[in-house]
PDB file of N, CA and C in Angstrom:
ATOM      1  N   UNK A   1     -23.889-164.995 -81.543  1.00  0.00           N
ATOM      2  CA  UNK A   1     -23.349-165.965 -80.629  1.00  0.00           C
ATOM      3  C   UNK A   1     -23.939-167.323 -80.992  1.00  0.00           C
ATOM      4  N   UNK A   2     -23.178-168.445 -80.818  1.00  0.00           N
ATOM      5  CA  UNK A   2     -23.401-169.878 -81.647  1.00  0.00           C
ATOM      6  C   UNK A   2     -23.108-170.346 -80.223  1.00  0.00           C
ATOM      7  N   UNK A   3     -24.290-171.764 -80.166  1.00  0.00           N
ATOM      8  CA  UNK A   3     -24.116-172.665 -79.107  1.00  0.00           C
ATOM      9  C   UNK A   3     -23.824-173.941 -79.619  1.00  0.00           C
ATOM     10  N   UNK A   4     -23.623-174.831 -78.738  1.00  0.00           N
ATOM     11  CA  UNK A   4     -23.461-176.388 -79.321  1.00  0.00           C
ATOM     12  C   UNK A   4     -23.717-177.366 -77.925  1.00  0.00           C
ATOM     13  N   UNK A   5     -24.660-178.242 -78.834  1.00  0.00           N
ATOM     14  CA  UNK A   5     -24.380-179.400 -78.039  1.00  0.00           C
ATOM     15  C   UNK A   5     -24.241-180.073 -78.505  1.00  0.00           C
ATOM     16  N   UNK A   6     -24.498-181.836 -77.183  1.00  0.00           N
ATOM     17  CA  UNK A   6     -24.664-182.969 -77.754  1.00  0.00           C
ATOM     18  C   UNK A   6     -25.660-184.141 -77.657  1.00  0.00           C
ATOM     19  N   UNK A   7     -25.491-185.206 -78.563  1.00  0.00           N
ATOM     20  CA  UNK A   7     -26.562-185.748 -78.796  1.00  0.00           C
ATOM     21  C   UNK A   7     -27.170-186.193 -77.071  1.00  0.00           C
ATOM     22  N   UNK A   8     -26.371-186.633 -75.852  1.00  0.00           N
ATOM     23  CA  UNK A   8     -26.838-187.020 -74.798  1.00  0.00           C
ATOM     24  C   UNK A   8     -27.441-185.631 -73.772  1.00  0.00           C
ATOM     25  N   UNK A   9     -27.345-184.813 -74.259  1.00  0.00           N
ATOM     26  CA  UNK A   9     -28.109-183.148 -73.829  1.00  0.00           C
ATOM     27  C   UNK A   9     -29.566-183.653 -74.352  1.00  0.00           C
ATOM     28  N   UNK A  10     -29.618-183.421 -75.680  1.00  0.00           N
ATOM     29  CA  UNK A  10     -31.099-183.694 -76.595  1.00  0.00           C
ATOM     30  C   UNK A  10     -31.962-184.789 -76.047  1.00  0.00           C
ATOM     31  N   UNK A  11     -31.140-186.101 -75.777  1.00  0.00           N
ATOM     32  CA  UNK A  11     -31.141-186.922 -75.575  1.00  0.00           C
ATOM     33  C   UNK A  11     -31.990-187.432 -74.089  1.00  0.00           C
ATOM     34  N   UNK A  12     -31.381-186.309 -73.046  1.00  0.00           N
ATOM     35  CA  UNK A  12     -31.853-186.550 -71.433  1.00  0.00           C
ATOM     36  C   UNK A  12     -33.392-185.927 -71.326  1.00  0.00           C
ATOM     37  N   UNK A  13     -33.652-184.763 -72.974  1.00  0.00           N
ATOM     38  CA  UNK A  13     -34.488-183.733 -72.295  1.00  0.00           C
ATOM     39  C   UNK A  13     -35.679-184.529 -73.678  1.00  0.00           C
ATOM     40  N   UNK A  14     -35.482-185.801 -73.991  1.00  0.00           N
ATOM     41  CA  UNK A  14     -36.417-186.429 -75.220  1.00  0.00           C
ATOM     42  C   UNK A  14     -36.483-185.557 -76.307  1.00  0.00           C
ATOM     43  N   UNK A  15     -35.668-184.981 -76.705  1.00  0.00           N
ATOM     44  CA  UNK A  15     -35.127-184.625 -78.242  1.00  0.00           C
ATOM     45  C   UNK A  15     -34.821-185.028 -79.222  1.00  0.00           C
ATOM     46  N   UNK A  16     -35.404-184.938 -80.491  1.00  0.00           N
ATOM     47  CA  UNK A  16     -34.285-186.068 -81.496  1.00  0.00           C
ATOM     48  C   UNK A  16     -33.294-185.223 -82.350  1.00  0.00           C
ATOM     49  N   UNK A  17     -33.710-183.729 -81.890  1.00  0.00           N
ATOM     50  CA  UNK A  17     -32.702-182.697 -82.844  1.00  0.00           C
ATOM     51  C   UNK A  17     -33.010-181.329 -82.396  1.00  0.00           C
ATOM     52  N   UNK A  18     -32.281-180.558 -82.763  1.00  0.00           N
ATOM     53  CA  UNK A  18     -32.579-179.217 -82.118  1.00  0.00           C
ATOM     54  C   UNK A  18     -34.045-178.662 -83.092  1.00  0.00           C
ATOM     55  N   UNK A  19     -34.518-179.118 -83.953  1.00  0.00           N
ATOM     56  CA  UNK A  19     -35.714-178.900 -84.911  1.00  0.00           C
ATOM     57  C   UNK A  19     -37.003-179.141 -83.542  1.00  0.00           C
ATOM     58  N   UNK A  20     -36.317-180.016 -82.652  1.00  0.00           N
ATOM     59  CA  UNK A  20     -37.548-180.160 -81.699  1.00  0.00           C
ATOM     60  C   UNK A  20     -37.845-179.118 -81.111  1.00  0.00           C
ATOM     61  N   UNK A  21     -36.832-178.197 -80.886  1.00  0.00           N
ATOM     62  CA  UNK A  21     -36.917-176.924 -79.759  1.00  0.00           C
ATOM     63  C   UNK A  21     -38.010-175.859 -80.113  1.00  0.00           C
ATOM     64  N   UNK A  22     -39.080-175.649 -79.096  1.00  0.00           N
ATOM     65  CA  UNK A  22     -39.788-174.623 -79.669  1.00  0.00           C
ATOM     66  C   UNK A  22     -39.523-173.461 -80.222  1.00  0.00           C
ATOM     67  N   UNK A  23     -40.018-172.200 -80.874  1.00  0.00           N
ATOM     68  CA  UNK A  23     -39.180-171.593 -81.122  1.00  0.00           C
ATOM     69  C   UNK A  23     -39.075-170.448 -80.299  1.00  0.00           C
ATOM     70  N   UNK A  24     -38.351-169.258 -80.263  1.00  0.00           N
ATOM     71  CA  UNK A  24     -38.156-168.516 -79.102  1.00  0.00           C
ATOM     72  C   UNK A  24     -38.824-167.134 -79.451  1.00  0.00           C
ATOM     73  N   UNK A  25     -39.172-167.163 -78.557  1.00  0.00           N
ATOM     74  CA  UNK A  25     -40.303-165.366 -78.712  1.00  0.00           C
ATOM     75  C   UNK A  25     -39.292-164.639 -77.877  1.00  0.00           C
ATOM     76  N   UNK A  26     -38.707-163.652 -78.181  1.00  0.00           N
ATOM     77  CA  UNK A  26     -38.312-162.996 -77.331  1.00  0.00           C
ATOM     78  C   UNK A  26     -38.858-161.371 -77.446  1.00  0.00           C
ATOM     79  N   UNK A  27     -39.213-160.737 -75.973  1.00  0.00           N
ATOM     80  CA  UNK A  27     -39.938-159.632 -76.212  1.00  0.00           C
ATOM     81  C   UNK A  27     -39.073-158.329 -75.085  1.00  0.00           C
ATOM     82  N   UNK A  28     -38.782-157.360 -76.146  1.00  0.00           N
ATOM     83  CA  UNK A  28     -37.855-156.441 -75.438  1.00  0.00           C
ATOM     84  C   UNK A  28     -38.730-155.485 -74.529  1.00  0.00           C
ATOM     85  N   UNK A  29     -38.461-155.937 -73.360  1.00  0.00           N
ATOM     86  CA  UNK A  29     -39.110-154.750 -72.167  1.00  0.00           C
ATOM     87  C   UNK A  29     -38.119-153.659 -72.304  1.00  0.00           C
ATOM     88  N   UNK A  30     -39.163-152.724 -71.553  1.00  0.00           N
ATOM     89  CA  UNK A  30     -38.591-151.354 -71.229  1.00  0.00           C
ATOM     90  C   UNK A  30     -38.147-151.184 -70.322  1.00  0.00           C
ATOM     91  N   UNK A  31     -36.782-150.929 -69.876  1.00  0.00           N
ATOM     92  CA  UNK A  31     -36.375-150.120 -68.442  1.00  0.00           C
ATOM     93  C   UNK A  31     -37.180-150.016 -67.413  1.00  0.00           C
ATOM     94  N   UNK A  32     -37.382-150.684 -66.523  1.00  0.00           N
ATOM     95  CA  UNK A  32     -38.564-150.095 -65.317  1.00  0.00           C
ATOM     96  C   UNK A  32     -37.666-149.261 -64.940  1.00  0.00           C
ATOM     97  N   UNK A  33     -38.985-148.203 -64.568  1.00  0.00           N
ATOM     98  CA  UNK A  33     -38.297-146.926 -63.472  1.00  0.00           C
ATOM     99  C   UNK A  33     -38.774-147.401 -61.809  1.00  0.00           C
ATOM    100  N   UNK A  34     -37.789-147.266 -61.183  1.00  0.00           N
ATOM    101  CA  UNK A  34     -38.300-147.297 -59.893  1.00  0.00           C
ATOM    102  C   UNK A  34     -38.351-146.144 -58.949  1.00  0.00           C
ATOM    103  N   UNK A  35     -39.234-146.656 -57.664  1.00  0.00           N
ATOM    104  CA  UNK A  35     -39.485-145.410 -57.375  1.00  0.00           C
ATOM    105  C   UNK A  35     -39.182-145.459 -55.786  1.00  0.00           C
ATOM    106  N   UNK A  36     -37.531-145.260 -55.655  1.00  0.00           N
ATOM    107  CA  UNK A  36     -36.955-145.343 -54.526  1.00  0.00           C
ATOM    108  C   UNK A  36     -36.868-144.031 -53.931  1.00  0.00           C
ATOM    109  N   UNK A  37     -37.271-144.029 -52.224  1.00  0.00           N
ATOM    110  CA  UNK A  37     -37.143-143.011 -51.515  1.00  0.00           C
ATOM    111  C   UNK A  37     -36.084-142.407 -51.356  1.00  0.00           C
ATOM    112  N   UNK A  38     -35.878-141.432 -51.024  1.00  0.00           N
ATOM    113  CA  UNK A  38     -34.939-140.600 -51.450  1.00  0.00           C
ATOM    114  C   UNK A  38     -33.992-140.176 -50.057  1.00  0.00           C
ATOM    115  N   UNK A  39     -33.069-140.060 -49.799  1.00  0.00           N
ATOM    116  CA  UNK A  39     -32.408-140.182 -48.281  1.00  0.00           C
ATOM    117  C   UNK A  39     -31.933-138.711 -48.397  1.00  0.00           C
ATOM    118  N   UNK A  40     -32.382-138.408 -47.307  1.00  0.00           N
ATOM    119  CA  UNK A  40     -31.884-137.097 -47.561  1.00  0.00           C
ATOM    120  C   UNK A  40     -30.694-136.656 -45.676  1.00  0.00           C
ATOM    121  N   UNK A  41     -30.892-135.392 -45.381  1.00  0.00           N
ATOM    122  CA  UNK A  41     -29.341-135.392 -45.036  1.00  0.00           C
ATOM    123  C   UNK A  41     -29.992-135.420 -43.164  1.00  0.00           C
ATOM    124  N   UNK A  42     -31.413-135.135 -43.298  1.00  0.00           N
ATOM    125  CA  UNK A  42     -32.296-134.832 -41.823  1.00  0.00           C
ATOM    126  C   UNK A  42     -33.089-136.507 -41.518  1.00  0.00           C
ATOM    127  N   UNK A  43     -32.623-137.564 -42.035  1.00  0.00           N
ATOM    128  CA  UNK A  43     -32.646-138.865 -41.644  1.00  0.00           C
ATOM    129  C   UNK A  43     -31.819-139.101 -40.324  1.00  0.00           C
ATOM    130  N   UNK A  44     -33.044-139.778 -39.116  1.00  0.00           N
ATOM    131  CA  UNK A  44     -32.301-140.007 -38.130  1.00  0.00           C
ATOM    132  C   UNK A  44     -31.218-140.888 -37.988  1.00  0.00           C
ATOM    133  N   UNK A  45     -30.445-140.896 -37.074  1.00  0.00           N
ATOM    134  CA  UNK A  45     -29.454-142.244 -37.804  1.00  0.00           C
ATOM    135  C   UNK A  45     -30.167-143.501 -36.773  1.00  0.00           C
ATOM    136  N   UNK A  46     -29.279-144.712 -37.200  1.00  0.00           N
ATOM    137  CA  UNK A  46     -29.432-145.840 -36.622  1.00  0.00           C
ATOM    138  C   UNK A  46     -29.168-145.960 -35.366  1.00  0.00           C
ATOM    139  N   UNK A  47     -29.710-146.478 -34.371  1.00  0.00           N
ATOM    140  CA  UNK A  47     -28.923-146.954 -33.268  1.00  0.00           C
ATOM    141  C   UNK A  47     -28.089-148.396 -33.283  1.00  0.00           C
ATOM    142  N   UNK A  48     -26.783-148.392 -32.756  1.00  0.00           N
ATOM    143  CA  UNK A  48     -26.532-149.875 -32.989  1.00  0.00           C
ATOM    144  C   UNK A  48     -27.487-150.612 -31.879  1.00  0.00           C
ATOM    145  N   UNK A  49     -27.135-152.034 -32.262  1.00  0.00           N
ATOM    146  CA  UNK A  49     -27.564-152.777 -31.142  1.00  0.00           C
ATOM    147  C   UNK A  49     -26.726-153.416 -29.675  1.00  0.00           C
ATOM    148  N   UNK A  50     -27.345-153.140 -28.431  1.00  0.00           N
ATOM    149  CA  UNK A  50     -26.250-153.025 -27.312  1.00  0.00           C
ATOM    150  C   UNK A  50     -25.484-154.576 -27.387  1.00  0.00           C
ATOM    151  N   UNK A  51     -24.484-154.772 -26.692  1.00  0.00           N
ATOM    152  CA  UNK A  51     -23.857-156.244 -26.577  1.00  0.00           C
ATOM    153  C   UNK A  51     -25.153-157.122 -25.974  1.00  0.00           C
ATOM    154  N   UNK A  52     -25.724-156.826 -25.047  1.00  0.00           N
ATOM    155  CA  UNK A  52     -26.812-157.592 -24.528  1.00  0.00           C
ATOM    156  C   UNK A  52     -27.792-157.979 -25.475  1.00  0.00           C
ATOM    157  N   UNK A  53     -28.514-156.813 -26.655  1.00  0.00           N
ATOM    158  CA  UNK A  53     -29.360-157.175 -27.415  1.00  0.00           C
ATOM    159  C   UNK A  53     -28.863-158.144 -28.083  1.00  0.00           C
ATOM    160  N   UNK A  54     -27.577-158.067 -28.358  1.00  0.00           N
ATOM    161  CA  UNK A  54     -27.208-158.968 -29.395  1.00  0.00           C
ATOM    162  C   UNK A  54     -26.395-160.140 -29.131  1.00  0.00           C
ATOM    163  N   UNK A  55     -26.085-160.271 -27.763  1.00  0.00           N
ATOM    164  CA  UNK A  55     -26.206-162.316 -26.759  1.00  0.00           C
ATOM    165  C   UNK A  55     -27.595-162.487 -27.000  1.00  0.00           C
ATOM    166  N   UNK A  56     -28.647-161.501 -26.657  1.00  0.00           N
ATOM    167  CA  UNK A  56     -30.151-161.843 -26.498  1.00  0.00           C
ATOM    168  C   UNK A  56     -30.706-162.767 -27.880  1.00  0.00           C
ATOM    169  N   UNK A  57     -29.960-161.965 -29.080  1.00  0.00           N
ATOM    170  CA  UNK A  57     -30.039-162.705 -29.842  1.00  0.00           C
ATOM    171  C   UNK A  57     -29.731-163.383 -30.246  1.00  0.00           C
ATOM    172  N   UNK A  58     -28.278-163.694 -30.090  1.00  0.00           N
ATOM    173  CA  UNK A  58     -27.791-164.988 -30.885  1.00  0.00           C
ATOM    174  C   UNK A  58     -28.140-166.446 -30.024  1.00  0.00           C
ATOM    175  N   UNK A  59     -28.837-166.181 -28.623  1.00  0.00           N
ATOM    176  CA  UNK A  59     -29.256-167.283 -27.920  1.00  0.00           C
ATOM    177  C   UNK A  59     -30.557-167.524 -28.217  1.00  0.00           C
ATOM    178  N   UNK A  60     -31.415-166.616 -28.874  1.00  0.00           N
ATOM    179  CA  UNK A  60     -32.784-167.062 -29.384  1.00  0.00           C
ATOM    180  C   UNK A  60     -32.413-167.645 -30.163  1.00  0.00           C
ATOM    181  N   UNK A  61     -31.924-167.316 -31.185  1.00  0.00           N
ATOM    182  CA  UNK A  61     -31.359-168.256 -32.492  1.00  0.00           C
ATOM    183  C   UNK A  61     -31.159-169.401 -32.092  1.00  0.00           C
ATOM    184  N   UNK A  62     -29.807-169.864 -31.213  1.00  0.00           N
ATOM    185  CA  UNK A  62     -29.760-170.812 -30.752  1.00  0.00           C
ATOM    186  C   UNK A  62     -30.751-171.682 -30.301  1.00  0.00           C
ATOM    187  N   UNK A  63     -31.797-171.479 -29.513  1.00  0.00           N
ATOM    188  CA  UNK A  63     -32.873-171.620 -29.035  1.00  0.00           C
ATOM    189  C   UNK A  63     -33.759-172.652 -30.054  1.00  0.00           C
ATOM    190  N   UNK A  64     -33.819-171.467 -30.501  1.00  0.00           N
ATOM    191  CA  UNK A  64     -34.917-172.067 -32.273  1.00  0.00           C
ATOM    192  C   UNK A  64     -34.238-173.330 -33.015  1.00  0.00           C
ATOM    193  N   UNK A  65     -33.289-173.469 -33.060  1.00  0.00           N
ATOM    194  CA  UNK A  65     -32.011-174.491 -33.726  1.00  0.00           C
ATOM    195  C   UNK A  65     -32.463-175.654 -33.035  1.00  0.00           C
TER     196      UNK A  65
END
């Protein structure tokens, strides 16, 4: 893959040529593994939140504003 610029790019960042650009290290990491909990089927469920909790809240919000 080929890039291009121009001289007022080089120019904004005090360049006099792309020879100025340091050069690029690039270092290939490995895949992190992560280590997500696992949901299984005896997870309680959610409760929603009642209409009241949630005037309660959108007037704190308000509040804070």
């Amino acid at each position: 893959m080929q890039y291009k610029t121009t001289p007022l790019f080089l120019e904004s960042f005090g360049l006099n040529s792309l020879e100025d650009l340091p050069d690029l290290e690039v270092e290939i990491e490995r895949p992190r593994e992560l280590a997500l909990p696992l949901i299984t089927g005896d997870a309680e469920p959610v409760e929603e939140p009642t209409e009241e909790q949630v005037a309660e809240r959108i007037e704190q919000t308000e509040s804070a504003e």
